[in-house]
C-alpha atoms as a PDB file:
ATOM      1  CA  UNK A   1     -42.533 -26.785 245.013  1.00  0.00           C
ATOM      2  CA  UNK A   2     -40.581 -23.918 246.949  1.00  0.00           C
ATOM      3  CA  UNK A   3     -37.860 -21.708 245.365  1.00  0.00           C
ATOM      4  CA  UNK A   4     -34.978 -23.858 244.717  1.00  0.00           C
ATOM      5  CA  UNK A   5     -31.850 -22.277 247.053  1.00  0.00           C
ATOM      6  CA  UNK A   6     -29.733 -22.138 243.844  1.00  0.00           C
ATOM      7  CA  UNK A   7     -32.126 -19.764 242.479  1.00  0.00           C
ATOM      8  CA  UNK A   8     -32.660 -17.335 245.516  1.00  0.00           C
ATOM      9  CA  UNK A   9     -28.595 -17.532 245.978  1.00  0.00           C
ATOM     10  CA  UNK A  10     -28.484 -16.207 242.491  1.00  0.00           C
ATOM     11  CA  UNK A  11     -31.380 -13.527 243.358  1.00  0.00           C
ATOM     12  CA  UNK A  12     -28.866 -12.022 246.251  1.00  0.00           C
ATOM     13  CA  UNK A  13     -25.786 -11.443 243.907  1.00  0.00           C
ATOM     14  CA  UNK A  14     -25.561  -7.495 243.373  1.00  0.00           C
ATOM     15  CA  UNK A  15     -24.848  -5.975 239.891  1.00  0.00           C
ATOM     16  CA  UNK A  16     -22.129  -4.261 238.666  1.00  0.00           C
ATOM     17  CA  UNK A  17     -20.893  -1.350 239.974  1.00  0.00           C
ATOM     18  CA  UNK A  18     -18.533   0.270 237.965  1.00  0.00           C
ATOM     19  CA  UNK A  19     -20.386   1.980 235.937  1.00  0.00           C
ATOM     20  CA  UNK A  20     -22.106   3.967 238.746  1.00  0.00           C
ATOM     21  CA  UNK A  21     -18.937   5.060 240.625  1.00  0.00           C
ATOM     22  CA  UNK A  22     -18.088   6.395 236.937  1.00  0.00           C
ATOM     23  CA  UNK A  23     -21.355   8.283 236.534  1.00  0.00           C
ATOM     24  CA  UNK A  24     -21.088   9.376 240.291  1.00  0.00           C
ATOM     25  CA  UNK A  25     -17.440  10.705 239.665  1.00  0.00           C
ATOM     26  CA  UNK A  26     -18.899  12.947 236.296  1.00  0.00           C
ATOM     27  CA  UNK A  27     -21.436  14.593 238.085  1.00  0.00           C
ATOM     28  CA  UNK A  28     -18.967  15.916 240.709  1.00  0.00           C
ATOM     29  CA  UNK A  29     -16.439  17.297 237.894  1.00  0.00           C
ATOM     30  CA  UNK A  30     -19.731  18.686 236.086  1.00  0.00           C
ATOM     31  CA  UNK A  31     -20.699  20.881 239.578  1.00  0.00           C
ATOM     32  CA  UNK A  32     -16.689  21.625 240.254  1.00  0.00           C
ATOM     33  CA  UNK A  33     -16.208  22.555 236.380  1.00  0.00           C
ATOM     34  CA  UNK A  34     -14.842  26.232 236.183  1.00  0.00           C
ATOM     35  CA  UNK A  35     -18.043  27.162 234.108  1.00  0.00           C
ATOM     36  CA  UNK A  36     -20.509  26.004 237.307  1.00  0.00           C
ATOM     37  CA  UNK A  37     -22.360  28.545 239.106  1.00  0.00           C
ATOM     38  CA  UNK A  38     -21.718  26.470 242.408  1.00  0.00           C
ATOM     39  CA  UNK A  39     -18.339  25.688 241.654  1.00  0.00           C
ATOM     40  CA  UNK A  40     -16.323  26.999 245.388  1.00  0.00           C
ATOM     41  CA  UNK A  41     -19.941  26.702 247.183  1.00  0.00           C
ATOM     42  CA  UNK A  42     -19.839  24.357 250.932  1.00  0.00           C
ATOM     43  CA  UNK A  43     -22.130  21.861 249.078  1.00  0.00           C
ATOM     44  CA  UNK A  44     -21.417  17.882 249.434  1.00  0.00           C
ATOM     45  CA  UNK A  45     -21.795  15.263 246.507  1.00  0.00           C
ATOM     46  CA  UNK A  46     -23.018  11.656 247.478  1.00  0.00           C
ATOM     47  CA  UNK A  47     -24.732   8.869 245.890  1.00  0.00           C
ATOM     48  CA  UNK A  48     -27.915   7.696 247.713  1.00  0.00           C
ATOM     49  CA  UNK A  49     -30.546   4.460 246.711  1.00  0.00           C
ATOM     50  CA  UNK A  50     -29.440   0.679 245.756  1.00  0.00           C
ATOM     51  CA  UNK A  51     -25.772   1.891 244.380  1.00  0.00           C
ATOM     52  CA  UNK A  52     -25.012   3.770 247.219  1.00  0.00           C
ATOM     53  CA  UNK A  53     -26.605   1.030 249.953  1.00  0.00           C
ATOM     54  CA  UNK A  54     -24.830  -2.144 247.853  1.00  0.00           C
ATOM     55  CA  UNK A  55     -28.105  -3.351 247.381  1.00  0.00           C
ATOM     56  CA  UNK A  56     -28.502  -2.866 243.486  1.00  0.00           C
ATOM     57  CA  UNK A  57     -29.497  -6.002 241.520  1.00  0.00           C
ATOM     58  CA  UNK A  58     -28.745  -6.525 237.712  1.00  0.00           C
ATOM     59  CA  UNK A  59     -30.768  -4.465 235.767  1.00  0.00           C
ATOM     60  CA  UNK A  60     -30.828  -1.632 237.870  1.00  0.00           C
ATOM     61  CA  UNK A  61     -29.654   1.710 236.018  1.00  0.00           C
ATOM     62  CA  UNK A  62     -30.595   5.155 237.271  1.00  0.00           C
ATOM     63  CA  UNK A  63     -28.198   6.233 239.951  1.00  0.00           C
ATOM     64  CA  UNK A  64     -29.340   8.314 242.161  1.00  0.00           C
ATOM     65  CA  UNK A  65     -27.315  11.474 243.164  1.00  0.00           C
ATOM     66  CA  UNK A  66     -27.352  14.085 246.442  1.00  0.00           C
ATOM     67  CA  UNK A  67     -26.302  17.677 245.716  1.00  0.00           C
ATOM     68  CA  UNK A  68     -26.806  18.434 249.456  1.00  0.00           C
ATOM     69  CA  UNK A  69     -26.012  21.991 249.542  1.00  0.00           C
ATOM     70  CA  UNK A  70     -24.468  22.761 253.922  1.00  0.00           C
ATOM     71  CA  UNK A  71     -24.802  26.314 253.855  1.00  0.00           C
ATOM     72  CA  UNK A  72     -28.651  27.039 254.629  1.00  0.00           C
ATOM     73  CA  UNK A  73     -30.250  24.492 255.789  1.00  0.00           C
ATOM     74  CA  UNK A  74     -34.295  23.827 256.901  1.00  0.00           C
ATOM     75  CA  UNK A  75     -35.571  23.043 260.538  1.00  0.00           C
ATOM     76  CA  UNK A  76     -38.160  21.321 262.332  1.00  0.00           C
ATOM     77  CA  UNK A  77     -38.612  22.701 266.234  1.00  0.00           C
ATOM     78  CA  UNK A  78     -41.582  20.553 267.007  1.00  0.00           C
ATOM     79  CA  UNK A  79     -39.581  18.678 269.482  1.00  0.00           C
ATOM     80  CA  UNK A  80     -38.239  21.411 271.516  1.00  0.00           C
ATOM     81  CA  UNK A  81     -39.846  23.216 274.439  1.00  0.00           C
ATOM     82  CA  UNK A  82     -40.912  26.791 273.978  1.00  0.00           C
ATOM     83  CA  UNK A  83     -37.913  27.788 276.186  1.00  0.00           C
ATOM     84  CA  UNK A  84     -36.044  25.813 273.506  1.00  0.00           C
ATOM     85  CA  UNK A  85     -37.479  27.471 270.451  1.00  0.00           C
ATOM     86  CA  UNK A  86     -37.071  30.471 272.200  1.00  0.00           C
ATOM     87  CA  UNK A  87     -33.244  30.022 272.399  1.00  0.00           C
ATOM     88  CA  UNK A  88     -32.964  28.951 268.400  1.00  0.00           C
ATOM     89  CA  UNK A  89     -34.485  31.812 267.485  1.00  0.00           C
ATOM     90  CA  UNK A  90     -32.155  33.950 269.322  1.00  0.00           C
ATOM     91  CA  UNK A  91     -29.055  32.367 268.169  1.00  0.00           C
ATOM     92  CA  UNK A  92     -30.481  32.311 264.139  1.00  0.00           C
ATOM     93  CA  UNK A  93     -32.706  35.519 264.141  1.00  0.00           C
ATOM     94  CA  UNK A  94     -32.688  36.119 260.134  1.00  0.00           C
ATOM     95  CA  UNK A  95     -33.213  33.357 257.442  1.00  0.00           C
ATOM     96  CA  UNK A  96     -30.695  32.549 255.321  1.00  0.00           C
ATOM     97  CA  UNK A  97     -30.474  34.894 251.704  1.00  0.00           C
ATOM     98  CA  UNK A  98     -29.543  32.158 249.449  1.00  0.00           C
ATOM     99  CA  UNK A  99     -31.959  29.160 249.708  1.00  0.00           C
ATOM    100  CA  UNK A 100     -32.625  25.977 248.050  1.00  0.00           C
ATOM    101  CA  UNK A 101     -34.804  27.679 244.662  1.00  0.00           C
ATOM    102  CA  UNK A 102     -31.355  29.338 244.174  1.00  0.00           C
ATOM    103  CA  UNK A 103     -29.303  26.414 244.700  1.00  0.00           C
ATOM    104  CA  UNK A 104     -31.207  24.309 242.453  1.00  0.00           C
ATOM    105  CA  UNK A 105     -31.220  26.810 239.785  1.00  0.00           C
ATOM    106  CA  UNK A 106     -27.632  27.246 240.392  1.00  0.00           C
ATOM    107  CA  UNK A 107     -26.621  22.644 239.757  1.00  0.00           C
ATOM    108  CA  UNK A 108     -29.275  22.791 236.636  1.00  0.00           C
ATOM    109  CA  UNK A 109     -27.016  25.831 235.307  1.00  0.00           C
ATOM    110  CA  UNK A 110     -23.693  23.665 236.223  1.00  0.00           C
ATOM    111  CA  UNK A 111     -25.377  20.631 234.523  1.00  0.00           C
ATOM    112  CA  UNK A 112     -26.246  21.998 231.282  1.00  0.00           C
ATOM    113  CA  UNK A 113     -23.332  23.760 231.099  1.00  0.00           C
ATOM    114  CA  UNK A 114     -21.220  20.536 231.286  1.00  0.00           C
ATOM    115  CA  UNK A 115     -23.347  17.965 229.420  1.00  0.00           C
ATOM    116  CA  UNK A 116     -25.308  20.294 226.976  1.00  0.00           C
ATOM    117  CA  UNK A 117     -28.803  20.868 227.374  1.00  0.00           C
ATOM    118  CA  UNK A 118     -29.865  18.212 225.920  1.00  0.00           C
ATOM    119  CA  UNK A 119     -28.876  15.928 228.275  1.00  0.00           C
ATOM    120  CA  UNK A 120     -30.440  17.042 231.148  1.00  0.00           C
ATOM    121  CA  UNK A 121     -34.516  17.427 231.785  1.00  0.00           C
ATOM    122  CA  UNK A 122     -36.388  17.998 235.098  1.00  0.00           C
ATOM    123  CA  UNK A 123     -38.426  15.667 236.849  1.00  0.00           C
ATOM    124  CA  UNK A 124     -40.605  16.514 239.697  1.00  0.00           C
ATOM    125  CA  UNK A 125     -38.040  15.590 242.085  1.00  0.00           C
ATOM    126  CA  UNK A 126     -34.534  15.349 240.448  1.00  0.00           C
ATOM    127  CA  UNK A 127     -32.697  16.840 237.609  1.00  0.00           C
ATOM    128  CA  UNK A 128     -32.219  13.453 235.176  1.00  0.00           C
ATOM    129  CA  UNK A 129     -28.959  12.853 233.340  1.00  0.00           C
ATOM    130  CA  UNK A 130     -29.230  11.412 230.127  1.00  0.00           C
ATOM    131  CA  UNK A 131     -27.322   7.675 229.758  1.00  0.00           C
ATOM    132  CA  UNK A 132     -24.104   7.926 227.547  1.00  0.00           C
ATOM    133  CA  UNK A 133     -21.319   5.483 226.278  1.00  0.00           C
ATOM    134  CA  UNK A 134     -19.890   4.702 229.649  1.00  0.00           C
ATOM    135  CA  UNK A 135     -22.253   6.518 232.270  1.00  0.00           C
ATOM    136  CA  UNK A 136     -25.637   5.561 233.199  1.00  0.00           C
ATOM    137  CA  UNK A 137     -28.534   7.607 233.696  1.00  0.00           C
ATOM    138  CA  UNK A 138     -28.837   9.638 236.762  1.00  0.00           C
ATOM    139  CA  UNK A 139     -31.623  10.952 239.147  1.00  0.00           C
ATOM    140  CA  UNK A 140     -29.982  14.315 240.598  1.00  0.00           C
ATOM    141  CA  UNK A 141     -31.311  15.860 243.889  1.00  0.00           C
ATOM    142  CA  UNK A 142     -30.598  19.303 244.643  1.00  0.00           C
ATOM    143  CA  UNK A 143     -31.443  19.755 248.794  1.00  0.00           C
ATOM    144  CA  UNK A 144     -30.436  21.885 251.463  1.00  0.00           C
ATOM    145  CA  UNK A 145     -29.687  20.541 254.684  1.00  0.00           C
ATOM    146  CA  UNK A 146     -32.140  19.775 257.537  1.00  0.00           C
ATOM    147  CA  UNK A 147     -32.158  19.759 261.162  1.00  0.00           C
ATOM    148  CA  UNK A 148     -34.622  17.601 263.168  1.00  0.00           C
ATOM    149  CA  UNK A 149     -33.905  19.463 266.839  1.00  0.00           C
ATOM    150  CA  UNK A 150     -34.469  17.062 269.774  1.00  0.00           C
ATOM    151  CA  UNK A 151     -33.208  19.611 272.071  1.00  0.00           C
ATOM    152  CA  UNK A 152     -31.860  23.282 271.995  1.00  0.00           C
ATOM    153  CA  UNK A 153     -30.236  25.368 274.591  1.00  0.00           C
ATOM    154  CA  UNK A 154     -27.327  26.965 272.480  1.00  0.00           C
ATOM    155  CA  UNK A 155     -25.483  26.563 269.312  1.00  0.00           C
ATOM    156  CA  UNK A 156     -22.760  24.746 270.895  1.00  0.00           C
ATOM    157  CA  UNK A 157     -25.469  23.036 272.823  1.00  0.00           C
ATOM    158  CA  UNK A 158     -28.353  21.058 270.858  1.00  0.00           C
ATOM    159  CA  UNK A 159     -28.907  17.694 269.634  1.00  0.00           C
ATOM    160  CA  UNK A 160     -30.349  17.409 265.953  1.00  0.00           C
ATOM    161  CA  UNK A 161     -31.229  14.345 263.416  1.00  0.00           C
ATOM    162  CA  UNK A 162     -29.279  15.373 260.467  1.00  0.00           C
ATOM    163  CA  UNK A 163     -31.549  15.113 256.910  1.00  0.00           C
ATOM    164  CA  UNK A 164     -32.343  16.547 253.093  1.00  0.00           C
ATOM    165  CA  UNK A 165     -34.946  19.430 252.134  1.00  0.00           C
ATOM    166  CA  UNK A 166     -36.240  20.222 248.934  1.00  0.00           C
ATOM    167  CA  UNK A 167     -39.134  21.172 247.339  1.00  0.00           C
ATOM    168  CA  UNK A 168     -41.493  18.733 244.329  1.00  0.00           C
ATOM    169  CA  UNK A 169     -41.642  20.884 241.501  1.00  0.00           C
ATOM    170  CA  UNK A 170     -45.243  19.936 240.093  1.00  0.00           C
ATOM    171  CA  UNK A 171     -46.956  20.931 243.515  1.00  0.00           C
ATOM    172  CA  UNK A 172     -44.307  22.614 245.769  1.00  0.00           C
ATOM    173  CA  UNK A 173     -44.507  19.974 248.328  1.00  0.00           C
ATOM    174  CA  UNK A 174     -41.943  19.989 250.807  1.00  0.00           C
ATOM    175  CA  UNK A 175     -40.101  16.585 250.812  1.00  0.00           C
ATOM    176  CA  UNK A 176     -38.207  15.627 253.701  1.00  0.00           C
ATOM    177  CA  UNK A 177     -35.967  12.183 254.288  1.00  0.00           C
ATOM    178  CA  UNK A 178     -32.780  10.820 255.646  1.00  0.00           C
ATOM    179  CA  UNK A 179     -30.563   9.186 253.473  1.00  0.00           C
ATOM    180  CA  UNK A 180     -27.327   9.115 255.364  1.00  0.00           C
ATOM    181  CA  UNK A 181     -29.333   7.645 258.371  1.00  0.00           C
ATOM    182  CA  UNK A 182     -30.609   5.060 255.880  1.00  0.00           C
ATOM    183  CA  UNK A 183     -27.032   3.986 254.852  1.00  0.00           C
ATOM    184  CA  UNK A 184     -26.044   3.804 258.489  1.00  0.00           C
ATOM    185  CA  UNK A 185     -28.949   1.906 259.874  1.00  0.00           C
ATOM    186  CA  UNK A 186     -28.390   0.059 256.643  1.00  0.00           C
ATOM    187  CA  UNK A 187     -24.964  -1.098 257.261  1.00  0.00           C
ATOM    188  CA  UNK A 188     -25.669  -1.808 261.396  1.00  0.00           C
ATOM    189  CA  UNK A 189     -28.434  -4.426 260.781  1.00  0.00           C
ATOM    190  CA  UNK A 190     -25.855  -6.004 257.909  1.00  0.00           C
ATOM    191  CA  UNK A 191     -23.288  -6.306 260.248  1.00  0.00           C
ATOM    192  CA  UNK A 192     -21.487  -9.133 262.224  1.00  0.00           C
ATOM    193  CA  UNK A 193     -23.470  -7.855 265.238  1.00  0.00           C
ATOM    194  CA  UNK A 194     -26.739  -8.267 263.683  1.00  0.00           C
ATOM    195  CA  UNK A 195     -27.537 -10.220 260.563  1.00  0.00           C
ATOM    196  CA  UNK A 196     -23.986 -11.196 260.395  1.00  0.00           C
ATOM    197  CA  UNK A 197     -23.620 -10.204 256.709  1.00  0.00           C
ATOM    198  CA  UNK A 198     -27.459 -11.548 255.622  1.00  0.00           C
ATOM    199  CA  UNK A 199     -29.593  -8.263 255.482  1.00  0.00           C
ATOM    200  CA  UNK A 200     -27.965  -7.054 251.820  1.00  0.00           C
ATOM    201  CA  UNK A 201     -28.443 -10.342 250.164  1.00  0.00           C
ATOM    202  CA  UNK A 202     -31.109 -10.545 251.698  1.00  0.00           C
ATOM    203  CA  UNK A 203     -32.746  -7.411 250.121  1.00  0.00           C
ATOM    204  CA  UNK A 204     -31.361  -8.010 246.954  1.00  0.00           C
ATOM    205  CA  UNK A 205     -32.900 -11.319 246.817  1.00  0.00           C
ATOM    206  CA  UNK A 206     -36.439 -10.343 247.362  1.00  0.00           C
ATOM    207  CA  UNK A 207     -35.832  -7.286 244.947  1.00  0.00           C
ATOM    208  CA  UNK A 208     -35.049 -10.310 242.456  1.00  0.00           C
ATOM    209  CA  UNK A 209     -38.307 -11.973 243.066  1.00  0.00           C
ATOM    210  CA  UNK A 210     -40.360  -8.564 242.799  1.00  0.00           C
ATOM    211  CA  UNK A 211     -38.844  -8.515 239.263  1.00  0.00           C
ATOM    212  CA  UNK A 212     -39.438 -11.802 239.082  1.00  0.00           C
ATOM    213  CA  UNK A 213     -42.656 -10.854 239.444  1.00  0.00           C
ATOM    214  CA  UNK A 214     -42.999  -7.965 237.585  1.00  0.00           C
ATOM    215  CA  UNK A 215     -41.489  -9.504 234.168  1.00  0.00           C
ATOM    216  CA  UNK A 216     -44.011 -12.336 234.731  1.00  0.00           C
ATOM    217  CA  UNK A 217     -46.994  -9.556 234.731  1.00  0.00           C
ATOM    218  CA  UNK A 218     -48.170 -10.829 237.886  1.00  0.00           C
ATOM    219  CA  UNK A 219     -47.343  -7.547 239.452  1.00  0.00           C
ATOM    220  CA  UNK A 220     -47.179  -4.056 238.123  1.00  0.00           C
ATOM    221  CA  UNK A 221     -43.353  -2.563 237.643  1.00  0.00           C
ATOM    222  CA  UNK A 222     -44.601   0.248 240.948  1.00  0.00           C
ATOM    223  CA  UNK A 223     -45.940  -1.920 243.463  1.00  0.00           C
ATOM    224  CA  UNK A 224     -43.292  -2.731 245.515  1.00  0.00           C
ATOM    225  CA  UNK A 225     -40.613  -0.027 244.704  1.00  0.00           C
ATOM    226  CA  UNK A 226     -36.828  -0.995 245.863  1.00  0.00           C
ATOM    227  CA  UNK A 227     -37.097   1.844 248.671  1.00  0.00           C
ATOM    228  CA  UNK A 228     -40.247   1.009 249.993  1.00  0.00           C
ATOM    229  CA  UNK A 229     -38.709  -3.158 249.682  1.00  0.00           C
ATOM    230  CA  UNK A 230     -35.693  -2.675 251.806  1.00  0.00           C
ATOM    231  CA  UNK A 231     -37.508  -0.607 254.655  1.00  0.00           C
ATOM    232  CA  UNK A 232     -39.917  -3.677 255.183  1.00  0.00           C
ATOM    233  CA  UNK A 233     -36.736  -6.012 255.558  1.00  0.00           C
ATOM    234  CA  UNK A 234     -35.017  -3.429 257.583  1.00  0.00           C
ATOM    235  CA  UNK A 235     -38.150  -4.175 260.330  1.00  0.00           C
ATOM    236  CA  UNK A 236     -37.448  -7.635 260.242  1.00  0.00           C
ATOM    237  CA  UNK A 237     -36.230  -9.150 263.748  1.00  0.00           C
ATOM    238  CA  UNK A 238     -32.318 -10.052 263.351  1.00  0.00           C
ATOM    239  CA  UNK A 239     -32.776 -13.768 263.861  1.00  0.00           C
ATOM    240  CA  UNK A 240     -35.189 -14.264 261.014  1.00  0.00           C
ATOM    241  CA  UNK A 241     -31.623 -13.752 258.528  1.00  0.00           C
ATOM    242  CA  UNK A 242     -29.258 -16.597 258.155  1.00  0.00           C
ATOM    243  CA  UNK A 243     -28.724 -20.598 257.304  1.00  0.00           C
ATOM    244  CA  UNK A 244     -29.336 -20.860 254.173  1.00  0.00           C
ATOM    245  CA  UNK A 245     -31.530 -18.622 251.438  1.00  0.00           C
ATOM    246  CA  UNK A 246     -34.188 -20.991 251.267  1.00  0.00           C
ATOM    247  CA  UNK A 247     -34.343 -20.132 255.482  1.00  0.00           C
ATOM    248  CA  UNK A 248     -34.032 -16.833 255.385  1.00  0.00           C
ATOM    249  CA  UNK A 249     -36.409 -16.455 252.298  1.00  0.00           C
ATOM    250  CA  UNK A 250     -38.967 -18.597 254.971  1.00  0.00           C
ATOM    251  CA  UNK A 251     -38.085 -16.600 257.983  1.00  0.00           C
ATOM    252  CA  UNK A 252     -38.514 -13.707 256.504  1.00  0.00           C
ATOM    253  CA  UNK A 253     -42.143 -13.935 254.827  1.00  0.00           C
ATOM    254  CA  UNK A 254     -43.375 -15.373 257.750  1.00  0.00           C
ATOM    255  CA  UNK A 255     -42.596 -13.006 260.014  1.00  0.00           C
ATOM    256  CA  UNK A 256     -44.246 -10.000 257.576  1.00  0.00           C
ATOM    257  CA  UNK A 257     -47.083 -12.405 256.508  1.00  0.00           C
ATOM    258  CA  UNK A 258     -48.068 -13.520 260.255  1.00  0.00           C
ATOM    259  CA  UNK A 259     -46.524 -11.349 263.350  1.00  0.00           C
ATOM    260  CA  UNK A 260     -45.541  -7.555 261.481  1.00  0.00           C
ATOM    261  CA  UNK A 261     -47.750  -5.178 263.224  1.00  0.00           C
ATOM    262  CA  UNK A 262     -48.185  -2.687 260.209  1.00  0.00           C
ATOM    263  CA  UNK A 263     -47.884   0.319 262.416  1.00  0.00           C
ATOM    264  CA  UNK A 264     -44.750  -0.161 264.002  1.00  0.00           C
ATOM    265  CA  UNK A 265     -42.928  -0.243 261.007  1.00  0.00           C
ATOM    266  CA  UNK A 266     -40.483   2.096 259.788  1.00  0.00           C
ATOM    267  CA  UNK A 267     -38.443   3.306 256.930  1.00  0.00           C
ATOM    268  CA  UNK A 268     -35.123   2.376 257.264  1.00  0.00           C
ATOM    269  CA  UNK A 269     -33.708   5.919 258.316  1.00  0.00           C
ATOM    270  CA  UNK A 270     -36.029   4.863 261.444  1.00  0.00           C
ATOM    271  CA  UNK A 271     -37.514   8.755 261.520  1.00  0.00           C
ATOM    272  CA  UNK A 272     -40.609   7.858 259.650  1.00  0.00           C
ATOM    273  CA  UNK A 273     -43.435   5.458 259.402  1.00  0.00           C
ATOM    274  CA  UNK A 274     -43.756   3.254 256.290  1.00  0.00           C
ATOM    275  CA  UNK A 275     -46.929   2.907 255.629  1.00  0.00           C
ATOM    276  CA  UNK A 276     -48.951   6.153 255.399  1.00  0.00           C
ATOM    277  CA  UNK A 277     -50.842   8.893 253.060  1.00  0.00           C
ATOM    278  CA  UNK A 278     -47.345  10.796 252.048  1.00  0.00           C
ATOM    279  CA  UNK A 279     -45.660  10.291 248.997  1.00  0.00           C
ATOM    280  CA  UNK A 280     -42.811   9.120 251.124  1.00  0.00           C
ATOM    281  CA  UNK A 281     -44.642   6.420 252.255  1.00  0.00           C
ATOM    282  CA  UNK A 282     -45.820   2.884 251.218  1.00  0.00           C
ATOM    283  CA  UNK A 283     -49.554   1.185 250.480  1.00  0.00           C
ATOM    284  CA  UNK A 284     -50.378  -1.299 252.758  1.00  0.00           C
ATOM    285  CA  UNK A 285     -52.724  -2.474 250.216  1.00  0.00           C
ATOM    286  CA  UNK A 286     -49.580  -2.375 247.948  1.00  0.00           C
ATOM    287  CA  UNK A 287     -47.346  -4.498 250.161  1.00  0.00           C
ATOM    288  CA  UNK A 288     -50.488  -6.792 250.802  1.00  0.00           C
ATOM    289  CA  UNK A 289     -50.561  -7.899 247.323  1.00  0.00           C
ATOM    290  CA  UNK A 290     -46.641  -7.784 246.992  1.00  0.00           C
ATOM    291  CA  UNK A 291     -46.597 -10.582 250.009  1.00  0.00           C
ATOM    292  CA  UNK A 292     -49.677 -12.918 248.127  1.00  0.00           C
ATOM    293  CA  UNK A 293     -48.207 -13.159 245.131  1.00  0.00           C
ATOM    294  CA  UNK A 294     -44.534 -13.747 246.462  1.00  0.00           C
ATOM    295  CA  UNK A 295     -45.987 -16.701 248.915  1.00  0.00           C
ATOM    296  CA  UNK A 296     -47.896 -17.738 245.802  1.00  0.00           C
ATOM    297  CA  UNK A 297     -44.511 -17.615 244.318  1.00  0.00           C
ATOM    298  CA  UNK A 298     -42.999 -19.755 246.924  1.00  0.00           C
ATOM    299  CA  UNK A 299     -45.842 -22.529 247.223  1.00  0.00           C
ATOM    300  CA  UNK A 300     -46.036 -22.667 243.015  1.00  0.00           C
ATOM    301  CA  UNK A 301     -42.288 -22.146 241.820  1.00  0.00           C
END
């Protein structure tokens, strides 16, 4: 028998909240305390991932936290003409003196400082806050800011994609994304003119069913991450969302089961492909196996 609808409706509720805004609100007095090494610095604090997108499910605890730092920021001039290049290079001859190695440095100083050292460790790609009575775990991300040029001819005249830099810490790898594109694109395919309000409980429903999934050891806990989960919706046409759950639940699978053309689909910042070799990116083989055993789900329930 299929998923009942009561049971998928359930799946789209989104957890609490609360508790995240609270964390999210400590981390910003922790970097503006008068002890922190970037206290006065033009840096910006936002939340990024489920809690930030309103597409967190109960159960879901680590918040994760930008430290975007505006001051320096990275480039990428493979878009522009060599006229164009030419032109940036005149108008920002000398790199900037304080880059992100200092700035991340600088927030794990203004951390520990606030919370004790305890309380903070580093992770190959964030800073992580300890849980404590009233504040959840956090994953912290020190970046700089990034420029994807589409055109240059002047500083008052250029066209950029605005993203994140920063560096992995076991291997150096550059990591570059877009999370304030993701939120927009996010909240465009949510809205009236779109999905009319489906694409969020949408996502948070299938998240449900991955755990689902997961807690029934019929999947393991990292084959369908919640980042990875929402771009594949995100790719889904607009009309496949609405009715009822049990339709949209349909709709949906059907369209990534039968007609998705793997590699046309994107992450939902819509600057990179999902499926690839990167650490940014997904296994098709992964996402394979995600859709069986969710249509096995379906047909079996």
């Amino acid at each position: 028998m299929p998923i009942p609808e009561f049971q998928l409706e359930t799946w789209s509720h989104q957890g609490a909240v609360a508790t995240s805004s609270t964390t999210y609100q400590s981390i910003q007095h922790a970097l503006a305390a008068e002890a922190s090494p970037v206290r006065g610095m033009n840096y910006e604090v936002y939340l990024q991932g489920s809690y930030k997108n309103d597409t967190n499910i109960r159960g879901d605890s680590d918040v994760d936290v930008m430290v975007q730092l505006k001051a320096t920021f990275g480039y990428n001039l493979s878009g522009l003409s060599y006229e164009q290049k030419a032109a940036f290079e005149r108008a920002y001859p000398t790199n900037a003196t304080y880059q992100w190695a200092h700035f991340r440095t600088d927030v794990l100083r203004a951390l520990r400082n606030y919370y004790g050292n305890s309380a903070i460790t580093e992770g190959n790609k964030s800073l992580k806050l300890a849980s404590a009575s009233g504040r959840l775990a956090a994953d912290i991300i020190p970046a700089i800011h990034f420029r994807k040029y589409l055109c240059f001819y002047g500083v008052q005249s250029e066209h950029h994609v605005d993203g994140i830099e920063f560096w992995s810490r076991n291997d150096g790898r550059q990591v570059i994304n877009f999370p304030k594109l993701h939120y927009d694109n996010g909240v465009l395919k949510h809205s009236a003119a779109k999905t009319n309000g489906w694409y969020k409980p949408a996502v948070r429903m299938f998240k449900n069913a991955r755990t689902y999934l997961v807690d029934q050891a019929r999947i393991s806990d990292d084959l369908a991450p919640s980042y990875f989960l929402e771009g594949l919706l995100y790719n889904v046409p607009d009309a496949k969302f609405g009715g009822t759950f049990e339709d949209t639940f349909v709709e949906v699978f059907n369209w990534l089961w039968a007609e998705a053309q793997a590699a046309s689909l994107v992450c939902q910042n819509g600057q990179l492909p999902l499926f690839g070799p990167a650490a940014e990116q997904w296994s098709l083989v992964k996402a394979h196996q995600f859709l069986t055993e969710l249509g096995q789900l379906w047909k079996n329930w």
